[in-house]
C-alpha atoms as a PDB file:
ATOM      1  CA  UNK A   1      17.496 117.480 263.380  1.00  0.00           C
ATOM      2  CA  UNK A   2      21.190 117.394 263.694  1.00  0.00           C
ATOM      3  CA  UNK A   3      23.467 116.928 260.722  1.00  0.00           C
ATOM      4  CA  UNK A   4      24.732 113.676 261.923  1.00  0.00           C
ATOM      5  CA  UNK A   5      21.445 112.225 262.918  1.00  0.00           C
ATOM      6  CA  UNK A   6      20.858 113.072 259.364  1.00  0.00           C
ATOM      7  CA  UNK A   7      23.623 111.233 257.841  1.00  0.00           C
ATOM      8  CA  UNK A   8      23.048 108.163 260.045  1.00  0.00           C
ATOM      9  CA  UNK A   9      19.538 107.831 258.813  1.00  0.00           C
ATOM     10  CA  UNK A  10      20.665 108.603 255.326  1.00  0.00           C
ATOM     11  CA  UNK A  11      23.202 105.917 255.374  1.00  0.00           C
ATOM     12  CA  UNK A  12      20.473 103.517 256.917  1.00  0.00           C
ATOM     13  CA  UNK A  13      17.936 104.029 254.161  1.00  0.00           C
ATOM     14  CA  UNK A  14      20.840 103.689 251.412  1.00  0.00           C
ATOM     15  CA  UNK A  15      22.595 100.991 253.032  1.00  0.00           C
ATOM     16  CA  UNK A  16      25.644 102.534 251.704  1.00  0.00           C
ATOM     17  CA  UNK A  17      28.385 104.508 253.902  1.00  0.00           C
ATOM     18  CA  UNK A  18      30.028 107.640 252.656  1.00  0.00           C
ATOM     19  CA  UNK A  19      32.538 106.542 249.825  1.00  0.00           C
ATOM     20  CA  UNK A  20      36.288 106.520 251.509  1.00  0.00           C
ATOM     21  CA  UNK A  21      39.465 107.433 250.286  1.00  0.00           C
ATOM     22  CA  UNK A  22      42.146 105.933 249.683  1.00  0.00           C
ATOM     23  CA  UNK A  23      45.165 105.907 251.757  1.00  0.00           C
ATOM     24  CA  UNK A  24      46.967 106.450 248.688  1.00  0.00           C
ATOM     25  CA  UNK A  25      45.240 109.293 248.043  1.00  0.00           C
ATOM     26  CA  UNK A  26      44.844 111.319 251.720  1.00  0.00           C
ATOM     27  CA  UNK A  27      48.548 110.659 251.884  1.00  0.00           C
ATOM     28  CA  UNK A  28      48.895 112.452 248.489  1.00  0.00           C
ATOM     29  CA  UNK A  29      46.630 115.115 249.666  1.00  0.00           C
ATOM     30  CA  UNK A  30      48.053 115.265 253.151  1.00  0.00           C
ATOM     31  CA  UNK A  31      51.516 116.644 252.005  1.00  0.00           C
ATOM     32  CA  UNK A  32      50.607 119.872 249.962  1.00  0.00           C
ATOM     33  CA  UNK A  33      47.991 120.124 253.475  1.00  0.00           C
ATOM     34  CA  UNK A  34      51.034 119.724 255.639  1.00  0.00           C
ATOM     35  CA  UNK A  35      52.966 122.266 253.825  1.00  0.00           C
ATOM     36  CA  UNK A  36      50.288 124.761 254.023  1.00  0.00           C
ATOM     37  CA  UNK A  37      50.382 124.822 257.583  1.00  0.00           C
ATOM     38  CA  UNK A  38      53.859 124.884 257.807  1.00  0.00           C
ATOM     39  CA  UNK A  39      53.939 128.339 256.319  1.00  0.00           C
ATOM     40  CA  UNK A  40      51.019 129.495 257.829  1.00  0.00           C
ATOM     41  CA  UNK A  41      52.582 129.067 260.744  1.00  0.00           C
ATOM     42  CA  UNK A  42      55.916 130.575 259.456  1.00  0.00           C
ATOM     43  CA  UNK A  43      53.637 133.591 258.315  1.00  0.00           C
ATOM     44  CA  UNK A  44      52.108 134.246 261.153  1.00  0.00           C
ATOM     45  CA  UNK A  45      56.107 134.274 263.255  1.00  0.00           C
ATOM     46  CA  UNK A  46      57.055 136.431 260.429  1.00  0.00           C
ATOM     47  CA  UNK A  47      54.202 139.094 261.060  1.00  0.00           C
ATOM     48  CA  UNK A  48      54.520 139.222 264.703  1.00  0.00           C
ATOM     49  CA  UNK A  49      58.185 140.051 263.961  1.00  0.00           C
ATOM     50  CA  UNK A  50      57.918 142.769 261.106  1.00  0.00           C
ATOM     51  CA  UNK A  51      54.583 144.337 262.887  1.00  0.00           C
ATOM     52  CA  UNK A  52      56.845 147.063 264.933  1.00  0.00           C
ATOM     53  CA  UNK A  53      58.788 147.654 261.927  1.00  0.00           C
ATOM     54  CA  UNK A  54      55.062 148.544 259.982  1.00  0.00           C
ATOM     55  CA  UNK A  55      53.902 150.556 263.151  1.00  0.00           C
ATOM     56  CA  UNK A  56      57.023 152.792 263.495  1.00  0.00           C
ATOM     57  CA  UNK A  57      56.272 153.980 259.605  1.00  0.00           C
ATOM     58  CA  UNK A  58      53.529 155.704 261.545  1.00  0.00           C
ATOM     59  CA  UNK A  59      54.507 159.339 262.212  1.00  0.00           C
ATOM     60  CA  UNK A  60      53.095 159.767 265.363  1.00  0.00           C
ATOM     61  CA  UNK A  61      56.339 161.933 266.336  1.00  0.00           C
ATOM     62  CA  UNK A  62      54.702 165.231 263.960  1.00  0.00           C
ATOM     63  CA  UNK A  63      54.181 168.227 265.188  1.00  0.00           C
ATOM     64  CA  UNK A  64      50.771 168.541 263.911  1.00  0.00           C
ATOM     65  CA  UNK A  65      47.812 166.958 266.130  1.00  0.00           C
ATOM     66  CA  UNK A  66      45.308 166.397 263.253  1.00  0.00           C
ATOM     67  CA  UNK A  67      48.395 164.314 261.585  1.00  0.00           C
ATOM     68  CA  UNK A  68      48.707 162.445 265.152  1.00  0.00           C
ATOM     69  CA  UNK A  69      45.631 161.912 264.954  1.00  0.00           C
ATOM     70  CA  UNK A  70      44.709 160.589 261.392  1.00  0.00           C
ATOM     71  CA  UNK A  71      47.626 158.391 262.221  1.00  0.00           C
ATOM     72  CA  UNK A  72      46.509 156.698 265.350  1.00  0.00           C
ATOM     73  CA  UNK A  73      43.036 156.012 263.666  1.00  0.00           C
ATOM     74  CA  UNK A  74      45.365 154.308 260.825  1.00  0.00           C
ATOM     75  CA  UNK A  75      46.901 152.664 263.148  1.00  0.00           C
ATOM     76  CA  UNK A  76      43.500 151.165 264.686  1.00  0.00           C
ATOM     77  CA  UNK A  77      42.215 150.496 261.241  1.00  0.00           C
ATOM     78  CA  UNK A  78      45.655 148.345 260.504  1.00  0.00           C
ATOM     79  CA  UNK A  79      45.638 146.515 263.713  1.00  0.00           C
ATOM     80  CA  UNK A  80      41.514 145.598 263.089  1.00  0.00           C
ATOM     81  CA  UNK A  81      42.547 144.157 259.574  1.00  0.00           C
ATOM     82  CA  UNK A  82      45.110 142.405 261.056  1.00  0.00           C
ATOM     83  CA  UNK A  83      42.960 140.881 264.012  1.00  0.00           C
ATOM     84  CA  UNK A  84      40.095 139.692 261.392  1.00  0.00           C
ATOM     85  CA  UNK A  85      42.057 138.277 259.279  1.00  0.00           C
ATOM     86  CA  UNK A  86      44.636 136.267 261.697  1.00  0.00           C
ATOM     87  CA  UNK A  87      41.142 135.021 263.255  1.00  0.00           C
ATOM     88  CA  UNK A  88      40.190 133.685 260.223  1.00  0.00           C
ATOM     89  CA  UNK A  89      43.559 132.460 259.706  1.00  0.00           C
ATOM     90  CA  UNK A  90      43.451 130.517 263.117  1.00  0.00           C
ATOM     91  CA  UNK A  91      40.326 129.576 261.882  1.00  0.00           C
ATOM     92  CA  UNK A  92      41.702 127.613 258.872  1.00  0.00           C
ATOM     93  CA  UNK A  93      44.551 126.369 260.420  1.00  0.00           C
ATOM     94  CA  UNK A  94      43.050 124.834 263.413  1.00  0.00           C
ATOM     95  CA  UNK A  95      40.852 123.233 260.668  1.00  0.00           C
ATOM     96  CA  UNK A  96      43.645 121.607 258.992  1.00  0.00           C
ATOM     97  CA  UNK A  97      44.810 120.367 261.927  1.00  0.00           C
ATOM     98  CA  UNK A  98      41.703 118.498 262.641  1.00  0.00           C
ATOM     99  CA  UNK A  99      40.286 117.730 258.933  1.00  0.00           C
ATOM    100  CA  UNK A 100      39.575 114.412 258.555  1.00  0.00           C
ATOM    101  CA  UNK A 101      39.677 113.347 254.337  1.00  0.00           C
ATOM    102  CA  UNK A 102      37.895 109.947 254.791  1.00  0.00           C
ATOM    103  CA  UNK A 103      34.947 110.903 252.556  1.00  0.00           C
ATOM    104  CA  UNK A 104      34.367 112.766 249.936  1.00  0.00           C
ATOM    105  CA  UNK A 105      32.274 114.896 251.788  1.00  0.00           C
ATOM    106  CA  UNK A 106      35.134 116.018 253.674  1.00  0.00           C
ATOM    107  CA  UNK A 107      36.904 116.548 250.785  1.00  0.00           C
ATOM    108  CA  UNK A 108      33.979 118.522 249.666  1.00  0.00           C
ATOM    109  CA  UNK A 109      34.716 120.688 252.820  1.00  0.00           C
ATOM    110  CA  UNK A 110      38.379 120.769 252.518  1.00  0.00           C
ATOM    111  CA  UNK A 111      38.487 122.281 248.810  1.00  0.00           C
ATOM    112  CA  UNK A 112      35.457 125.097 249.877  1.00  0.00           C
ATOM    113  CA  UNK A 113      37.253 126.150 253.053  1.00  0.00           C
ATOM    114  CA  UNK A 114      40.745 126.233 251.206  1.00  0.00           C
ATOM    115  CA  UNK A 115      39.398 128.306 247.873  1.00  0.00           C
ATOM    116  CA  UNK A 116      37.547 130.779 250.642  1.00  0.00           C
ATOM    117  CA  UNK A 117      40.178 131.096 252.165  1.00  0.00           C
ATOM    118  CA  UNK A 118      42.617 131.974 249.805  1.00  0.00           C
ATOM    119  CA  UNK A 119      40.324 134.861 248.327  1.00  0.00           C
ATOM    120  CA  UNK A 120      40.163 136.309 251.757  1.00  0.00           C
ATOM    121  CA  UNK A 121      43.910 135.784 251.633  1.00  0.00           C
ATOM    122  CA  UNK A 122      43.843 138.141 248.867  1.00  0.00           C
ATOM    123  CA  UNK A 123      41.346 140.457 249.873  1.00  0.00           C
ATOM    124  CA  UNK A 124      43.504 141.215 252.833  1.00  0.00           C
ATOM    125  CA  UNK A 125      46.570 142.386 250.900  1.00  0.00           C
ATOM    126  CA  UNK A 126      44.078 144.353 248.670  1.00  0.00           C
ATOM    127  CA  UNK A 127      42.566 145.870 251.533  1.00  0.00           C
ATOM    128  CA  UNK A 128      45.900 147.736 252.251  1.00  0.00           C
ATOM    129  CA  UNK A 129      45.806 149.974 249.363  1.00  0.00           C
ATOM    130  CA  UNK A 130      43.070 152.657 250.871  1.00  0.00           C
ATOM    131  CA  UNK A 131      45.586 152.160 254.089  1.00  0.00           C
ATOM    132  CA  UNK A 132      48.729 153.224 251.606  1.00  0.00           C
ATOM    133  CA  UNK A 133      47.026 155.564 250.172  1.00  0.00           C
ATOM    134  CA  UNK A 134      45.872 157.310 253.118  1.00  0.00           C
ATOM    135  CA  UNK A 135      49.602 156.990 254.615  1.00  0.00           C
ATOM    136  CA  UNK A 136      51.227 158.494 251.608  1.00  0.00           C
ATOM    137  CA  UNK A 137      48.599 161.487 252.088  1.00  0.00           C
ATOM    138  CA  UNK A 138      49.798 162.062 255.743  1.00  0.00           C
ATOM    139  CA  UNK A 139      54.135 161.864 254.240  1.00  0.00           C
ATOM    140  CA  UNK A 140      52.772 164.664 252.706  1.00  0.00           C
ATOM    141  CA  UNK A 141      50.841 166.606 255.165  1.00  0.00           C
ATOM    142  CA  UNK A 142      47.909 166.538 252.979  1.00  0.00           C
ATOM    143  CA  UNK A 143      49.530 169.522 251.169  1.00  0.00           C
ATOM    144  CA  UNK A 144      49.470 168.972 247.031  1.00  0.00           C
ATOM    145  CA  UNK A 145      49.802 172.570 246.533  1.00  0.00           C
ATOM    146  CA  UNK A 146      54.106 172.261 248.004  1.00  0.00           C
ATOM    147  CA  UNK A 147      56.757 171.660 245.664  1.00  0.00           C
ATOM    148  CA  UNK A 148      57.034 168.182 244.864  1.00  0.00           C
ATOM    149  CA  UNK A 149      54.695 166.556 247.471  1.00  0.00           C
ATOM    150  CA  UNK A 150      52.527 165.461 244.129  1.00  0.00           C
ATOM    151  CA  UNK A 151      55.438 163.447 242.945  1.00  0.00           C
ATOM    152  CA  UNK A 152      56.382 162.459 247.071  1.00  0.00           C
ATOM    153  CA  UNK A 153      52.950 161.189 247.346  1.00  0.00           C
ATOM    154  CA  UNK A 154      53.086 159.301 243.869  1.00  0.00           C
ATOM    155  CA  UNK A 155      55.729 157.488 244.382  1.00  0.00           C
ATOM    156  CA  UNK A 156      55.128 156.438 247.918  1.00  0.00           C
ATOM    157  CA  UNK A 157      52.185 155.162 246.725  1.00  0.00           C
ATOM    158  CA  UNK A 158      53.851 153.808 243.847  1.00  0.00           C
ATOM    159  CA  UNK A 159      56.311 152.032 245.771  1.00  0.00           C
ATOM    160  CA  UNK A 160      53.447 150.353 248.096  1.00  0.00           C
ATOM    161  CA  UNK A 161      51.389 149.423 244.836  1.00  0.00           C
ATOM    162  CA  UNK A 162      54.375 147.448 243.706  1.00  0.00           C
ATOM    163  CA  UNK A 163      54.721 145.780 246.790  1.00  0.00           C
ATOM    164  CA  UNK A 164      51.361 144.862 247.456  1.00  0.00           C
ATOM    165  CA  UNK A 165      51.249 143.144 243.523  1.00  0.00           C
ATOM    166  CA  UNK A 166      54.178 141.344 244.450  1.00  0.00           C
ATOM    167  CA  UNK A 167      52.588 139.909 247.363  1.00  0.00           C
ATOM    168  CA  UNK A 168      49.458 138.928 245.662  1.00  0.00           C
ATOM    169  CA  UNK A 169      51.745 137.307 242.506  1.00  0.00           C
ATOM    170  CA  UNK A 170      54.199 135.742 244.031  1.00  0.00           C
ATOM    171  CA  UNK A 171      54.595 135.445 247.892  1.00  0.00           C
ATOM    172  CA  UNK A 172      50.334 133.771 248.025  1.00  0.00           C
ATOM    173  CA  UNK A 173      51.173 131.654 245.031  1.00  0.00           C
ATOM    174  CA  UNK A 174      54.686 129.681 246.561  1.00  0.00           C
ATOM    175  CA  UNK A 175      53.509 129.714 250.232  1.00  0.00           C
ATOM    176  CA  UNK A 176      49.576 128.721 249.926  1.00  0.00           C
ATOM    177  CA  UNK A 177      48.285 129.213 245.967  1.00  0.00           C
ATOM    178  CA  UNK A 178      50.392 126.238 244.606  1.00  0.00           C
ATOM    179  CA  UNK A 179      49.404 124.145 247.436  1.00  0.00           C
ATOM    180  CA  UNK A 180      46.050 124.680 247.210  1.00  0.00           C
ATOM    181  CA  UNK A 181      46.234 123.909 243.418  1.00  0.00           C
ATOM    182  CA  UNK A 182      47.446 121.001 244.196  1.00  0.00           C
ATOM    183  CA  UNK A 183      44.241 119.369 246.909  1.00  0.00           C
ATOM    184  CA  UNK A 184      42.358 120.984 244.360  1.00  0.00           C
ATOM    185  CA  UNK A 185      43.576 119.534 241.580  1.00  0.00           C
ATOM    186  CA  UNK A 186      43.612 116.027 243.717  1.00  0.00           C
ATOM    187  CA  UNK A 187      40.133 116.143 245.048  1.00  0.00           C
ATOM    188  CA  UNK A 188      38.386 116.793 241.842  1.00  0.00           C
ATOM    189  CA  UNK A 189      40.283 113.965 240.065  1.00  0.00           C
ATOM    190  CA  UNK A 190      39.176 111.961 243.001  1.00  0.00           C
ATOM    191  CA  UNK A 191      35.721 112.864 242.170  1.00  0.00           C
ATOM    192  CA  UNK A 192      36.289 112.803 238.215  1.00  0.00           C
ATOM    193  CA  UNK A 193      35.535 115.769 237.551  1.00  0.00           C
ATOM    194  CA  UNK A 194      37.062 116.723 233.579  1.00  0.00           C
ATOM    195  CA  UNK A 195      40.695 118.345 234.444  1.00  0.00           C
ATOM    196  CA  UNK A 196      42.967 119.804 232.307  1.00  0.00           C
ATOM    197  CA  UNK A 197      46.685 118.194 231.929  1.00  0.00           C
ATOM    198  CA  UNK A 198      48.433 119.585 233.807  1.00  0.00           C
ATOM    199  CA  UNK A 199      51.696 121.193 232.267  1.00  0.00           C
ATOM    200  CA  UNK A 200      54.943 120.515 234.355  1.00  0.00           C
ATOM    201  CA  UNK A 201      56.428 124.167 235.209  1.00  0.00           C
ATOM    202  CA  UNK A 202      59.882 124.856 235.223  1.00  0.00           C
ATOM    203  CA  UNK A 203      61.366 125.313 238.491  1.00  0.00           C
ATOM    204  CA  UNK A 204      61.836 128.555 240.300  1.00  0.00           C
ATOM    205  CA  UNK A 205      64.663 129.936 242.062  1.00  0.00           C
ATOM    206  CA  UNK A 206      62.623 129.189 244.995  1.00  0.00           C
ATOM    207  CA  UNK A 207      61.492 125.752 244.515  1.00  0.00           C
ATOM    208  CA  UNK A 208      65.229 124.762 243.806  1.00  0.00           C
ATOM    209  CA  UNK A 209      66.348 126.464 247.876  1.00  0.00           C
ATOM    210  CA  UNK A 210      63.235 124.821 248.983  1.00  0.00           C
ATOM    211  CA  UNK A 211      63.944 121.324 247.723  1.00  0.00           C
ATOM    212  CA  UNK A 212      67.650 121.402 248.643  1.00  0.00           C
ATOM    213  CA  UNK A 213      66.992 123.387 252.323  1.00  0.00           C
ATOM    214  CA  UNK A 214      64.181 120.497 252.817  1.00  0.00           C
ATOM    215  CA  UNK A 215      66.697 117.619 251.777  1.00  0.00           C
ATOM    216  CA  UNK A 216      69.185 119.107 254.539  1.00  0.00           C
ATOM    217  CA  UNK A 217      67.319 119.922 257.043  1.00  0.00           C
ATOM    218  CA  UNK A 218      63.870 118.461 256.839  1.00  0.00           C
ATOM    219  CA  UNK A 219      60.841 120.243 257.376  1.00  0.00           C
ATOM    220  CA  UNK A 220      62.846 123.355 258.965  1.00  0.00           C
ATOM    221  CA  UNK A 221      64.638 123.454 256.082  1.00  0.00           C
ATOM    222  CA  UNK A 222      61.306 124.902 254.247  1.00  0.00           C
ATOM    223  CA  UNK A 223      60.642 127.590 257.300  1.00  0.00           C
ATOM    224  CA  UNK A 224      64.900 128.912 256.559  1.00  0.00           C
ATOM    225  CA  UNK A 225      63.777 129.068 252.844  1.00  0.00           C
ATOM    226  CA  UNK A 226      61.137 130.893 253.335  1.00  0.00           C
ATOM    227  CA  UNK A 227      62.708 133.323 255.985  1.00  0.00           C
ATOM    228  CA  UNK A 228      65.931 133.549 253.701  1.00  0.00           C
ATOM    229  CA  UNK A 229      63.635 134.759 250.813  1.00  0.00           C
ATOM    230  CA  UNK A 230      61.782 137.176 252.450  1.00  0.00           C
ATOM    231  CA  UNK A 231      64.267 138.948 253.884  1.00  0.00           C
ATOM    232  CA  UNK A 232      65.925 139.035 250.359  1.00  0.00           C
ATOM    233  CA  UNK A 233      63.181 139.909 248.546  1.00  0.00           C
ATOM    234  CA  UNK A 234      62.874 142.624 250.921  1.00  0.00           C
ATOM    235  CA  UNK A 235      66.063 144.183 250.968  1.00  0.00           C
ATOM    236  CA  UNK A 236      66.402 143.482 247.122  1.00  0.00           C
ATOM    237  CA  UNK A 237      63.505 145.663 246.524  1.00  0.00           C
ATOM    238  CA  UNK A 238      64.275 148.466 248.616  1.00  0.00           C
ATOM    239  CA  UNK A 239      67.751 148.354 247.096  1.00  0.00           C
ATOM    240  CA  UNK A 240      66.251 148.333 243.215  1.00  0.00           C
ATOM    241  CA  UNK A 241      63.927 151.054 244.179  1.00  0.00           C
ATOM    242  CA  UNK A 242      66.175 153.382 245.490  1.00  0.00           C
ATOM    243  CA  UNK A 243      68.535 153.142 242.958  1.00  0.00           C
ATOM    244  CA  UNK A 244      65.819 153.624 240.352  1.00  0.00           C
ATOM    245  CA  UNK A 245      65.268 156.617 242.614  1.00  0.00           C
ATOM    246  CA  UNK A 246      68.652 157.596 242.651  1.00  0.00           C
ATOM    247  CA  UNK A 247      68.690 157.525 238.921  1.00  0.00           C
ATOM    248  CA  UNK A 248      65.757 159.464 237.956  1.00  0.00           C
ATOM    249  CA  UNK A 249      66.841 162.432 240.371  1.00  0.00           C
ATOM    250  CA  UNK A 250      70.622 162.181 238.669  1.00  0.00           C
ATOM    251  CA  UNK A 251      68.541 162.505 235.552  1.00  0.00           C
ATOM    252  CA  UNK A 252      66.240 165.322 236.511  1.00  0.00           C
ATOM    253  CA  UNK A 253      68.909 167.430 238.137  1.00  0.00           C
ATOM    254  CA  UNK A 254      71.088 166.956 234.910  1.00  0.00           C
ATOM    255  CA  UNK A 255      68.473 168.271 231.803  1.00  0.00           C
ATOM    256  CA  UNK A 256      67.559 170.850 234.891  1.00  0.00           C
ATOM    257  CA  UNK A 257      64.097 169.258 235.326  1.00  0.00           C
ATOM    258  CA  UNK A 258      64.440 168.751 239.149  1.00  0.00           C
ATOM    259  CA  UNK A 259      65.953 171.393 241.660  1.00  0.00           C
ATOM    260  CA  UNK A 260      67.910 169.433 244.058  1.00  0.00           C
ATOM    261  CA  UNK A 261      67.522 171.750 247.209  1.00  0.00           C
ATOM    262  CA  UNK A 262      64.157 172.325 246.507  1.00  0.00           C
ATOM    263  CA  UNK A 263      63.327 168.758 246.879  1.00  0.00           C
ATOM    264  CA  UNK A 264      65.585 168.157 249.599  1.00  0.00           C
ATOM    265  CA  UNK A 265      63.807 171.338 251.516  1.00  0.00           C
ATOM    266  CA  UNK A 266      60.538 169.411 250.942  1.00  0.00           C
ATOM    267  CA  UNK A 267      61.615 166.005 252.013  1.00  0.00           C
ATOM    268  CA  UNK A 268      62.645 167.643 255.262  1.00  0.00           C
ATOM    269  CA  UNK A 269      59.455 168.808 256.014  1.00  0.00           C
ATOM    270  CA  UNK A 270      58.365 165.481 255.669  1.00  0.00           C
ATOM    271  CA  UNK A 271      60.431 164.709 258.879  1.00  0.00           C
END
């Protein structure tokens, strides 16, 4: 028997009709919803944008064919992540689109398919660090025994750990975690369910070019926010990182630690 034959029976027998909601409340729940599909969508533009920039990190330009090689199965690996997850991303925001929140079975729904979702979220970032680590093997040639490809490889791999907890702190949390709280947090006071109070947060750099881009320019204001940041963030930490960089070779040359041709010699073999 169909699911909605079900319900109609159900409701028949009970004489009672799923609970509704509010308007009070689906309009409360509606905006963090709206928002989430606003960067979603924002996300997605921003991937298809910085995807050549991630592919030509690939060295498919090396002499050596087994490096070629490992590189175009890396490659295939990366792009099959990708496709899974973006399906699964389509996935959730075609539901959003559609979601009705009249009951609270939808709500039910909502809450499942947005705390799913945002583990998966996670799982995908996680997933890269197998993928960095095998790419910081191939900067190296797979050759630990050369001077200083240990420390090459450590802190490319470093440097791609530190990105990837960055993502999973920050960048989920102010484009989908906080949203999500926020249904959450909605629904299941809808439904009564015992909540902590909730402590007001002090506002982020973030939140305040969000609130004032949104005030100026609407909805688009929140997609220039978010594009403004990234890019920032982006360039800020390839900046800091170099100059920490920078400073621990100015370091290691000076109490003769580092030799400063011999690591330039093996960062050319690296091209």
């Amino acid at each position: 028997m169909e699911l909605e034959n079900f319900k109609e029976l159900w409701n028949k027998d009970t004489g009672q009709e799923p609970p509704e909601i509010s308007l009070e409340k689906q309009r409360e729940i509606h905006s963090p919803l709206q928002m989430l599909k606003i960067n979603m969508k924002t996300e997605f533009w921003l991937m298809v944008v910085t995807l050549p920039l991630l592919l030509t990190s690939f060295p498919f330009a090396s002499t050596d064919s087994n490096i070629r090689t490992i590189s175009t199965f890396v490659t295939i690996l990366t792009i099959a992540f990708m496709t899974y997850f973006y399906s699964r991303f389509l996935k959730l925001y075609t539901l959003l689109q559609k979601n009705s929140i009249n009951t609270n079975y939808d709500l039910f729904n909502l809450k499942t398919q947005l705390l799913i979702s945002k583990e998966i979220y996670i799982s995908y970032y996680i997933s890269y660090i197998p993928l960095a680590f095998l790419l910081s093997l191939i900067k190296i040639n797979f050759h630990f025994d050369m001077e200083y490809n240990l420390s090459i490889f450590g802190i490319s791999f470093l440097i791609t750990l530190l990105l990837l907890c960055f993502i999973i702190k920050y960048w989920i949390y102010y484009m989908y975690g906080r949203y999500i709280d926020d249904v959450v947090y909605l629904i299941d006071e809808l439904n009564e369910v015992d909540l902590k109070p909730r402590t007001e947060k002090k506002k982020t750099w973030f939140e305040r070019s969000q609130k004032y881009f949104m005030n100026k320019f609407g909805i688009r204001g929140n997609i220039l926010n978010t594009v403004i940041w990234y890019v920032s963030v982006y360039i800020f930490i390839i900046l800091f990182l170099t100059l920490v960089l920078l400073i621990i070779i100015i370091a290691g040359a000076k109490l003769d630690i580092l030799d400063i041709g011999s690591l330039q010699r093996a960062l050319n073999k690296m091209n």
